[in-house]
C-alpha atoms as a PDB file:
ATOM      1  CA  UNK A   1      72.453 101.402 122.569  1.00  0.00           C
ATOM      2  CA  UNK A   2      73.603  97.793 124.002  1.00  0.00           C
ATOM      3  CA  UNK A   3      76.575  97.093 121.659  1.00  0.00           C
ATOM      4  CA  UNK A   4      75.505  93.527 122.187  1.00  0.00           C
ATOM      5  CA  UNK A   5      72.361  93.846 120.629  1.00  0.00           C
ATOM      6  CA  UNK A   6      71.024  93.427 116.397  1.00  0.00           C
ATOM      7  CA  UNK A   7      72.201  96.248 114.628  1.00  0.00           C
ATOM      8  CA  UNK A   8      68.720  97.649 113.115  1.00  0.00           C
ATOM      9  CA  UNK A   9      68.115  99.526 109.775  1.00  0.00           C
ATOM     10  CA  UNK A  10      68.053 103.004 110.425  1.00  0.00           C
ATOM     11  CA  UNK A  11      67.975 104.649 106.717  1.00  0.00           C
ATOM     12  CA  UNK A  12      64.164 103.893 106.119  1.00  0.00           C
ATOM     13  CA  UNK A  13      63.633 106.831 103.430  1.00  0.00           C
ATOM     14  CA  UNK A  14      65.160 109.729 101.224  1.00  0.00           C
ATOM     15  CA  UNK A  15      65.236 112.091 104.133  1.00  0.00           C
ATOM     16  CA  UNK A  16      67.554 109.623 106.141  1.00  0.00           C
ATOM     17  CA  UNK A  17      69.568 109.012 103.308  1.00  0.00           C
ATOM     18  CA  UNK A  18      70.329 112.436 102.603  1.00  0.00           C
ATOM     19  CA  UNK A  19      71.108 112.837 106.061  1.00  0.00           C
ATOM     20  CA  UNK A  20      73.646 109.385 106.113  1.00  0.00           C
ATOM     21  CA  UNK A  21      76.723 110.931 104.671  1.00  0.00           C
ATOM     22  CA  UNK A  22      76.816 113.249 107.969  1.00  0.00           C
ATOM     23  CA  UNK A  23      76.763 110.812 110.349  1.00  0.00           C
ATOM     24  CA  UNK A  24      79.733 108.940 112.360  1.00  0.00           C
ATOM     25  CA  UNK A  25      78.693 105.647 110.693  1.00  0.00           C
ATOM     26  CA  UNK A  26      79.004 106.507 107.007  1.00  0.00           C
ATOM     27  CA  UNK A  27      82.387 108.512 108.037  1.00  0.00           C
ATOM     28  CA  UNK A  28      83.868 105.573 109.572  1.00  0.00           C
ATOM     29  CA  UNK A  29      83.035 103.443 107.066  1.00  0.00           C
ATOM     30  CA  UNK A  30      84.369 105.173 103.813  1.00  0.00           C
ATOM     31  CA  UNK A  31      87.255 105.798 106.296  1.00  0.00           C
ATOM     32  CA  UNK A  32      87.852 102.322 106.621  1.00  0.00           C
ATOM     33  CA  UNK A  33      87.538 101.592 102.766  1.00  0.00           C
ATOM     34  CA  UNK A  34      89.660 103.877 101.910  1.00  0.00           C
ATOM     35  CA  UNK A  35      92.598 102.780 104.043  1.00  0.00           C
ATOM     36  CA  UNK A  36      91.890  99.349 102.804  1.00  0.00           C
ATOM     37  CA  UNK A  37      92.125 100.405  99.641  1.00  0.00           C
ATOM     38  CA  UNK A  38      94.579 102.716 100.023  1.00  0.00           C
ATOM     39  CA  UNK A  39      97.113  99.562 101.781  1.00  0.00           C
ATOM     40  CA  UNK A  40      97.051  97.394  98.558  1.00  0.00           C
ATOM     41  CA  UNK A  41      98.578 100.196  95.971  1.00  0.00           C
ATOM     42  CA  UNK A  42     100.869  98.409  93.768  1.00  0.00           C
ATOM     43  CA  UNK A  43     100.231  95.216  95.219  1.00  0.00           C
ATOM     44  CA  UNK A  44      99.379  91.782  93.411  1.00  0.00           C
ATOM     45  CA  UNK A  45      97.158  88.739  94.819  1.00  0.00           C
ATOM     46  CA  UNK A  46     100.007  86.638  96.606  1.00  0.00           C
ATOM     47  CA  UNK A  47     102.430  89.082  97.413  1.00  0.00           C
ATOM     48  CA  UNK A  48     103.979  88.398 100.723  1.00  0.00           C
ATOM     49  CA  UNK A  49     101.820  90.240 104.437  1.00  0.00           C
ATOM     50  CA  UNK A  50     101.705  89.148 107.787  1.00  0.00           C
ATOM     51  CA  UNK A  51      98.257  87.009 108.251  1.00  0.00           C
ATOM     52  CA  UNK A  52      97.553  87.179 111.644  1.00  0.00           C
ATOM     53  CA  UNK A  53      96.074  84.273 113.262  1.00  0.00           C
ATOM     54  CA  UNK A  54      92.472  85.942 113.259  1.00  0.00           C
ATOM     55  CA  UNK A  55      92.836  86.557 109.461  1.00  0.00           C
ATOM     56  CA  UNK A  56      93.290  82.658 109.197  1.00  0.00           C
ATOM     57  CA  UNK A  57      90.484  82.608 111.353  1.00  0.00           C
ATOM     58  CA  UNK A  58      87.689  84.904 108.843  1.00  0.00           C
ATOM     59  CA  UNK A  59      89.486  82.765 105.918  1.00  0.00           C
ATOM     60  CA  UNK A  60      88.804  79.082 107.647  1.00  0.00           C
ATOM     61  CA  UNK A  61      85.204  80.734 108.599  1.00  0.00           C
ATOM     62  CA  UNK A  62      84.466  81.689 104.805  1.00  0.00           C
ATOM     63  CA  UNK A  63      85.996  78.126 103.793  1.00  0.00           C
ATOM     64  CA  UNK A  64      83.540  76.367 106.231  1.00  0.00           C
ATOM     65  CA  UNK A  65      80.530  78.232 104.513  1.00  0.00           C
ATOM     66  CA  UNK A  66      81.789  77.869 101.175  1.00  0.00           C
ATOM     67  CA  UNK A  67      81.798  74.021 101.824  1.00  0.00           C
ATOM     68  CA  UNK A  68      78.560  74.064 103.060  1.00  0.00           C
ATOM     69  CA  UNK A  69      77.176  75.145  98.808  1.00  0.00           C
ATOM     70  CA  UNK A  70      78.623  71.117  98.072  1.00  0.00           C
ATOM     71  CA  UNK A  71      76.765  69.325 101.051  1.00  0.00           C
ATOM     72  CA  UNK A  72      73.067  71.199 100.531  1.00  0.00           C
ATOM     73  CA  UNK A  73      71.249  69.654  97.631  1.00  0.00           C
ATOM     74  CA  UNK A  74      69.913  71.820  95.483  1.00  0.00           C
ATOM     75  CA  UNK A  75      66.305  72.153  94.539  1.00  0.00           C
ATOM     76  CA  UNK A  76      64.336  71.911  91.219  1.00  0.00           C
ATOM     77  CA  UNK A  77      64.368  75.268  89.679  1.00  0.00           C
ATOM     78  CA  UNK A  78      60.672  74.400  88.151  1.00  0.00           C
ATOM     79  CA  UNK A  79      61.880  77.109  85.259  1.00  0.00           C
ATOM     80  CA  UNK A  80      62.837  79.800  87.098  1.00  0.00           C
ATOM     81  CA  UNK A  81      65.762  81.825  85.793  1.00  0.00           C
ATOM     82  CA  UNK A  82      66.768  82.911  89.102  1.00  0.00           C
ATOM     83  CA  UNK A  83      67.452  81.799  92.816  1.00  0.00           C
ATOM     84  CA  UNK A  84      67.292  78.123  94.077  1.00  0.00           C
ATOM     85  CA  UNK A  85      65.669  77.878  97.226  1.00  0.00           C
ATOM     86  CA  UNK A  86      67.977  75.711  98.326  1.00  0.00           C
ATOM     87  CA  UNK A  87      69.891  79.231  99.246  1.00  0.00           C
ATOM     88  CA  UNK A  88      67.501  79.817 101.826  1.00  0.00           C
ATOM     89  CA  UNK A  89      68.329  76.115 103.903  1.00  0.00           C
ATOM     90  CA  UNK A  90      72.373  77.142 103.216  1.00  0.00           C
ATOM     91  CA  UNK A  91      71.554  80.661 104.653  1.00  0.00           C
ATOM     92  CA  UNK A  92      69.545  79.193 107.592  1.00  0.00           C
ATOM     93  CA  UNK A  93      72.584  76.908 108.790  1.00  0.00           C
ATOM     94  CA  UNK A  94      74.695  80.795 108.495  1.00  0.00           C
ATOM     95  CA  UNK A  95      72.125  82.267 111.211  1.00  0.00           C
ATOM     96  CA  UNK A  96      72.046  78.858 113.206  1.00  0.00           C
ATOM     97  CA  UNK A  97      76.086  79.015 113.063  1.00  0.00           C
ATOM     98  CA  UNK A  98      76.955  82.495 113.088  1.00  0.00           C
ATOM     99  CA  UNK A  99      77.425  83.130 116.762  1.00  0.00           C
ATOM    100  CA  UNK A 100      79.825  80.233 117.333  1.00  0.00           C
ATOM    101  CA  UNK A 101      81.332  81.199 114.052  1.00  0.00           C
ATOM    102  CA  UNK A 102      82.336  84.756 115.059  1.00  0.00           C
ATOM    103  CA  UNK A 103      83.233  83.310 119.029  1.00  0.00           C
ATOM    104  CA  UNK A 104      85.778  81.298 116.794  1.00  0.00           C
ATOM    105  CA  UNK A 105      87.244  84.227 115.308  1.00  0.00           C
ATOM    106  CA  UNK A 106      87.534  86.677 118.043  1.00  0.00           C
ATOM    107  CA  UNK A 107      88.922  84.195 120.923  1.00  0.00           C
ATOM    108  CA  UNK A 108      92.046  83.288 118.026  1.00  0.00           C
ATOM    109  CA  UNK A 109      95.289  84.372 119.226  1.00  0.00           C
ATOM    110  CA  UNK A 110      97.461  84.903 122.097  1.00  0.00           C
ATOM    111  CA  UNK A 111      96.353  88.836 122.260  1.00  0.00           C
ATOM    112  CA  UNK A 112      92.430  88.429 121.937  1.00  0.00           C
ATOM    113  CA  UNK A 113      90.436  90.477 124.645  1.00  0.00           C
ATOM    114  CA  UNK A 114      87.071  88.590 126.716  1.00  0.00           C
ATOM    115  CA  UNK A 115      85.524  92.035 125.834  1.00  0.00           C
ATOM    116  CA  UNK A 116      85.576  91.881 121.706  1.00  0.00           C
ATOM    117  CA  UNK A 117      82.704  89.170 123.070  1.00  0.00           C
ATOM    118  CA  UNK A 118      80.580  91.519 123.750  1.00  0.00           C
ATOM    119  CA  UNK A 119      80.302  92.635 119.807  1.00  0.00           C
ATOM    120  CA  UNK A 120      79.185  89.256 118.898  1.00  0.00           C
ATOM    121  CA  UNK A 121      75.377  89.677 118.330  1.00  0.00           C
ATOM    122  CA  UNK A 122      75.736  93.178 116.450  1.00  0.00           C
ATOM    123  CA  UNK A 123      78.409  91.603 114.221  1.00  0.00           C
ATOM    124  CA  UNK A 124      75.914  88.595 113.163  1.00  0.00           C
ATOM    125  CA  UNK A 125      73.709  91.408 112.481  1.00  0.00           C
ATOM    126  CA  UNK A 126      76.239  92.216 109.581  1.00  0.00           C
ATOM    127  CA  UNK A 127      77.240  88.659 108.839  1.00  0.00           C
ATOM    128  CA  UNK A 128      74.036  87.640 108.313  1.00  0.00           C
ATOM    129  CA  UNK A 129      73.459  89.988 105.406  1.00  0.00           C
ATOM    130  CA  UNK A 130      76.671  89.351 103.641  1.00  0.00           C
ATOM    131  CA  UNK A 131      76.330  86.329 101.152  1.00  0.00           C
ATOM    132  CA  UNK A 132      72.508  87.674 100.098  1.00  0.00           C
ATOM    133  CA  UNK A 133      68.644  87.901 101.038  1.00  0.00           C
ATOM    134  CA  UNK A 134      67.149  84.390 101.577  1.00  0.00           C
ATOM    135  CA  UNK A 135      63.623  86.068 100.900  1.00  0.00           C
ATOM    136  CA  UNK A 136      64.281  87.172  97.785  1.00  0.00           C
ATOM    137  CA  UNK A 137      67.539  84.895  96.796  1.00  0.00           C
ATOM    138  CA  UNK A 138      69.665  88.176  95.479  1.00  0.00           C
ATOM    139  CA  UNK A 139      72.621  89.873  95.762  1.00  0.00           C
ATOM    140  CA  UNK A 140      74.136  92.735  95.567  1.00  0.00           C
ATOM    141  CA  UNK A 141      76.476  96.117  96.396  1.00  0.00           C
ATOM    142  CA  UNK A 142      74.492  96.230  99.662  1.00  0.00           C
ATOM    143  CA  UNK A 143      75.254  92.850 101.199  1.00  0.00           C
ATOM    144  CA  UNK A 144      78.879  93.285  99.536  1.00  0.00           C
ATOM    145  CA  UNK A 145      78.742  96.362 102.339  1.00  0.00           C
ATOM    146  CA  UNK A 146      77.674  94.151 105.026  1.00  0.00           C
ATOM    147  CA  UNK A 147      80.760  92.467 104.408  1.00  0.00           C
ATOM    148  CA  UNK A 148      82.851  95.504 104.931  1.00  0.00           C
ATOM    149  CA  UNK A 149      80.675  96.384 108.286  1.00  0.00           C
ATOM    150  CA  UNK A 150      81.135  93.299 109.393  1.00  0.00           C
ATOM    151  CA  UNK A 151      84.984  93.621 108.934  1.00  0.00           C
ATOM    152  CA  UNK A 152      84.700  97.544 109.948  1.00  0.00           C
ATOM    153  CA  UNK A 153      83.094  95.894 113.225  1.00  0.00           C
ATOM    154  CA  UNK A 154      86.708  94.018 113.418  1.00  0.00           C
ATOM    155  CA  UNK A 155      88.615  96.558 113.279  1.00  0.00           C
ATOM    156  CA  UNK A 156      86.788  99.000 115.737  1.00  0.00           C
ATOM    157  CA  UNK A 157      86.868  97.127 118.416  1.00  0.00           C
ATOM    158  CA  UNK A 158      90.808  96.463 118.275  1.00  0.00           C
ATOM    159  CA  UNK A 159      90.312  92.586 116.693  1.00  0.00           C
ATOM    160  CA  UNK A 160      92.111  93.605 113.812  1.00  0.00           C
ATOM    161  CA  UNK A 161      94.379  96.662 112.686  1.00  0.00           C
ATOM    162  CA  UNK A 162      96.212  98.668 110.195  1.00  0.00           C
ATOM    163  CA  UNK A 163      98.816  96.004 110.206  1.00  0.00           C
ATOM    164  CA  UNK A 164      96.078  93.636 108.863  1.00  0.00           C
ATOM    165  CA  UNK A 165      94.495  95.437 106.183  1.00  0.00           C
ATOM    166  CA  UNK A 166      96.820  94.178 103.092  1.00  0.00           C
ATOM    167  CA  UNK A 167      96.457  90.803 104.511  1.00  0.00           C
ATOM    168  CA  UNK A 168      92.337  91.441 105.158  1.00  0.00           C
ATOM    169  CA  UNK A 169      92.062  92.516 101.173  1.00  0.00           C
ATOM    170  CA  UNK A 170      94.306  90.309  99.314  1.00  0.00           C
ATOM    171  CA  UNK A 171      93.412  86.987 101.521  1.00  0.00           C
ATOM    172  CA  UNK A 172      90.396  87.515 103.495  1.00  0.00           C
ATOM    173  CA  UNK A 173      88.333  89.580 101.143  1.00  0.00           C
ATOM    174  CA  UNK A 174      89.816  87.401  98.328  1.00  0.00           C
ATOM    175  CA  UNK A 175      88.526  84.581  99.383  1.00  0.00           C
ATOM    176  CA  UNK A 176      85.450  86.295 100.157  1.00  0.00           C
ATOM    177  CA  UNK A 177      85.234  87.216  96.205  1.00  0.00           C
ATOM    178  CA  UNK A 178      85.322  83.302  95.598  1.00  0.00           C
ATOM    179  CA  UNK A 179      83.003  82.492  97.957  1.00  0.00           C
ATOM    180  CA  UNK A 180      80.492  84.655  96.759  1.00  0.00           C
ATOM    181  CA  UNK A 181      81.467  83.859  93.095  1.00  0.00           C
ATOM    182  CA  UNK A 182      80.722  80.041  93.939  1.00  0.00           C
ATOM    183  CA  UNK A 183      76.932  81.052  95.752  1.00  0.00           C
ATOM    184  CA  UNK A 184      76.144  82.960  92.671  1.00  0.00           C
ATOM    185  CA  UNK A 185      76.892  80.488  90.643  1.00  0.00           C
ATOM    186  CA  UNK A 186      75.460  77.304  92.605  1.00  0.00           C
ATOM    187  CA  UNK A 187      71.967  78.983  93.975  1.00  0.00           C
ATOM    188  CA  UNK A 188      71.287  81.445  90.588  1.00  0.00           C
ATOM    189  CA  UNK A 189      71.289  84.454  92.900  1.00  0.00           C
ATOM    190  CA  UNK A 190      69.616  87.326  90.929  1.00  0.00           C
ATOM    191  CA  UNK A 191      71.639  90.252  90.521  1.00  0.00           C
ATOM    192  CA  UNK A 192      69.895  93.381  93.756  1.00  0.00           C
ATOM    193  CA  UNK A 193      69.396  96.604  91.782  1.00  0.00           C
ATOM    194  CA  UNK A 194      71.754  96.169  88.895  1.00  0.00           C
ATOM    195  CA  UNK A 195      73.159  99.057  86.678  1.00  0.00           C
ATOM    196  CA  UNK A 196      73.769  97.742  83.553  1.00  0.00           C
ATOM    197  CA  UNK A 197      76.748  99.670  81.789  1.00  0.00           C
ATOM    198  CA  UNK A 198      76.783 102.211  84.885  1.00  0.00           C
ATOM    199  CA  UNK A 199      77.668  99.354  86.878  1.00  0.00           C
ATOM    200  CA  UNK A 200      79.780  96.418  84.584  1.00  0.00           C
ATOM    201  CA  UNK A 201      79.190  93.634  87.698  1.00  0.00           C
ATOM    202  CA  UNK A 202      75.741  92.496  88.525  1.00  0.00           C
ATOM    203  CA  UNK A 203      76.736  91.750  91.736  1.00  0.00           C
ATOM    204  CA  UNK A 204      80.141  93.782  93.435  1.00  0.00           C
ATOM    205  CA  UNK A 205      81.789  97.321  93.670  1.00  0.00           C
ATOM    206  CA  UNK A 206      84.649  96.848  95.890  1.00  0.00           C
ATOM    207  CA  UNK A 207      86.871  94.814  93.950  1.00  0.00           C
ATOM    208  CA  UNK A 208      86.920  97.482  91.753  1.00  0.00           C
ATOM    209  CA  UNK A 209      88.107  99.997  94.319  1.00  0.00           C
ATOM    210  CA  UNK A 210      90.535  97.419  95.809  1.00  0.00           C
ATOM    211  CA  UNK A 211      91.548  96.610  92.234  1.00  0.00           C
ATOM    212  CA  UNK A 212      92.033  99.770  90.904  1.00  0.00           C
ATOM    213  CA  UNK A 213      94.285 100.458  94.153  1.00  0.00           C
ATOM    214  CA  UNK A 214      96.621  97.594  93.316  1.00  0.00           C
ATOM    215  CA  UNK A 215      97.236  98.751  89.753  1.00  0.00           C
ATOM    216  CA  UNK A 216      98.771 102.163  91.104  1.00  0.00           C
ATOM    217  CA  UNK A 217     102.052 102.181  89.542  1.00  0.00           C
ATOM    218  CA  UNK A 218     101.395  98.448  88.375  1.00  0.00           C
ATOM    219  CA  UNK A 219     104.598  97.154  86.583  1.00  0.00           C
ATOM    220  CA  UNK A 220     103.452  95.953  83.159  1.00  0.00           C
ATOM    221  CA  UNK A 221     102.136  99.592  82.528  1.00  0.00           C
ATOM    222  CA  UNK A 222      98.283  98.578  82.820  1.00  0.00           C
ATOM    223  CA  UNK A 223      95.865 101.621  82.100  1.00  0.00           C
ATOM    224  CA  UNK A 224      92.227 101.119  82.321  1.00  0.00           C
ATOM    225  CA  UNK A 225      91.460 100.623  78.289  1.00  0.00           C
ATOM    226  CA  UNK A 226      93.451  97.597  78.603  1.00  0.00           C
ATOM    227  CA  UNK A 227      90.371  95.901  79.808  1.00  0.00           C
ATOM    228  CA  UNK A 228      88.966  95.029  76.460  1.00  0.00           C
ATOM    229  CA  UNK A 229      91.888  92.944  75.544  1.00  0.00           C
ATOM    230  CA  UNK A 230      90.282  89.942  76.892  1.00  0.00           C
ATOM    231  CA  UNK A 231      93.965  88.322  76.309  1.00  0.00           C
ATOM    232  CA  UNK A 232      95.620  90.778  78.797  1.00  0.00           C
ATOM    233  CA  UNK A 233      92.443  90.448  81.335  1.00  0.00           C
ATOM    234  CA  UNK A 234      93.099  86.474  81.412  1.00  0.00           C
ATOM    235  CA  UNK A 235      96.787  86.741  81.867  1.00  0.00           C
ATOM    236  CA  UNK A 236      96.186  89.604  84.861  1.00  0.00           C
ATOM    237  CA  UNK A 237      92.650  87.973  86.414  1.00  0.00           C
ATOM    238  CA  UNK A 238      94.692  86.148  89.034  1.00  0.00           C
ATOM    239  CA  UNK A 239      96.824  89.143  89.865  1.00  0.00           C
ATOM    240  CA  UNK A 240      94.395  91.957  89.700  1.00  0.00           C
ATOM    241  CA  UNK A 241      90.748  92.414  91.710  1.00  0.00           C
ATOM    242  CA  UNK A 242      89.966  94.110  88.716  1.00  0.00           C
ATOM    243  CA  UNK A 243      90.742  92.273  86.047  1.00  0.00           C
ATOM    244  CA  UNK A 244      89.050  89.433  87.921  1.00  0.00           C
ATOM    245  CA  UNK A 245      85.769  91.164  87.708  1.00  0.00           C
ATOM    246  CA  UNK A 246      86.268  91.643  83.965  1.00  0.00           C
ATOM    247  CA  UNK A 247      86.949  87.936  83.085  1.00  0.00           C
ATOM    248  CA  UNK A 248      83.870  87.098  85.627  1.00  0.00           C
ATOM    249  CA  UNK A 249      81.745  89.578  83.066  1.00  0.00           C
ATOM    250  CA  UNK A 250      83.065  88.288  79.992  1.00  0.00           C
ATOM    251  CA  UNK A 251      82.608  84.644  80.813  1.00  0.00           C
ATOM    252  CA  UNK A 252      79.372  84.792  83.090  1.00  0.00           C
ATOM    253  CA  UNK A 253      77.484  87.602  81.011  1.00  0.00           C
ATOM    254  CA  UNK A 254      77.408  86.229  77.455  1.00  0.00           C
END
């Protein structure tokens, strides 16, 4: 197909699903997670990578959207537990935006390429589906995997590389994590398909992966029990994906 065009849902039932794990996309995709992951082993948040100027870019781009959550009122919740439609104005101004948005990100830099242009439509495809549904004002593992398309999308077509993927977990996709943190938080999103106990966060998986990487061969001898010592989770939750996504449970899910 046009690689300028939507990118269109293409797993419509159990027979395609079944089927997914075979294909190129799912392949390049766990690929790309797993080198991701695989780049922040024994690393902390804030330890020292090259940030390129396109990884400045995605952060200023996730810092615009974040700001836009203080400038849209909300609206009265008229007792509903979850999702302010509000959300649905904020995610409006994403699909009005998103094309100049991503323009922004792949002309940064002395060595960007006229012909990463050509992506831009399939990549709002991705973008578009990363901060939650608008219809239904939720969120969950599956637009946390837009996320990773969308940055997958990056990488394929040469706008980012190998040499970027510390700096595209521990500052781009951290600041991601905080975005999403601050949605959830300001428009009541309502957890998409949650686990319970098989799954301790409503609303990610990643961070887990990513966090779990970084604690390979972590210095202060972390193992993974040490998450109910909600002293040791505080004094690690700005070091460690991981740990972050405990303290979120333990002070969001009481």
């Amino acid at each position: 197909r046009n690689c300028n065009s939507m990118a269109v849902k293409r797993i419509l039932n159990q027979g395609d699903l079944l089927q997914f794990p075979e294909t190129d996309a799912y392949k390049s995709i766990t690929a790309f997670l797993h080198l991701a992951a695989d780049s922040v082993k024994g690393k902390k948040i804030g330890a020292p990578c090259t940030v390129q100027p396109r990884m400045h870019a995605l952060v200023e781009m996730l810092s615009h959207v974040d700001r836009w959550a203080d400038e849209i009122p909300l609206e009265d919740q008229c007792n509903q537990r979850f999702g302010n439609k509000a959300f649905r104005t904020w995610h409006q101004r994403l699909e009005d935006q998103s094309e100049d948005l991503i323009t922004k990100i792949l002309t940064t830099g002395d060595d960007a390429e006229a012909k990463w242009l050509e992506h831009v439509t399939e990549c709002r495809s991705y973008l578009h589906d990363s901060f939650g549904n608008a219809v239904r004002i939720d969120y969950g593992t599956g637009h946390e995997l837009h996320f990773a398309c969308f940055l997958l999308c990056l990488f394929m077509m040469g706008a980012s590389t190998k040499d970027d993927l510390v700096a595209l977990v521990l500052v781009v996709w951290q600041k991601y994590m905080t975005t999403m943190r601050k949605l959830q938080k300001v428009y009541s999103h309502e957890p998409a398909g949650s686990r319970g106990v098989y799954g301790l966060d409503d609303y990610h998986h990643l961070p887990f992966l990513f966090g779990a990487a970084q604690l390979v061969g972590n210095p202060e001898g972390l193992r993974p029990r040490d998450i109910m010592q909600e002293d040791l989770v505080e004094r690690h939750a700005d070091e460690y994906m991981y740990f972050a996504c405990i303290r979120w449970i333990q002070t969001e899910k009481r």
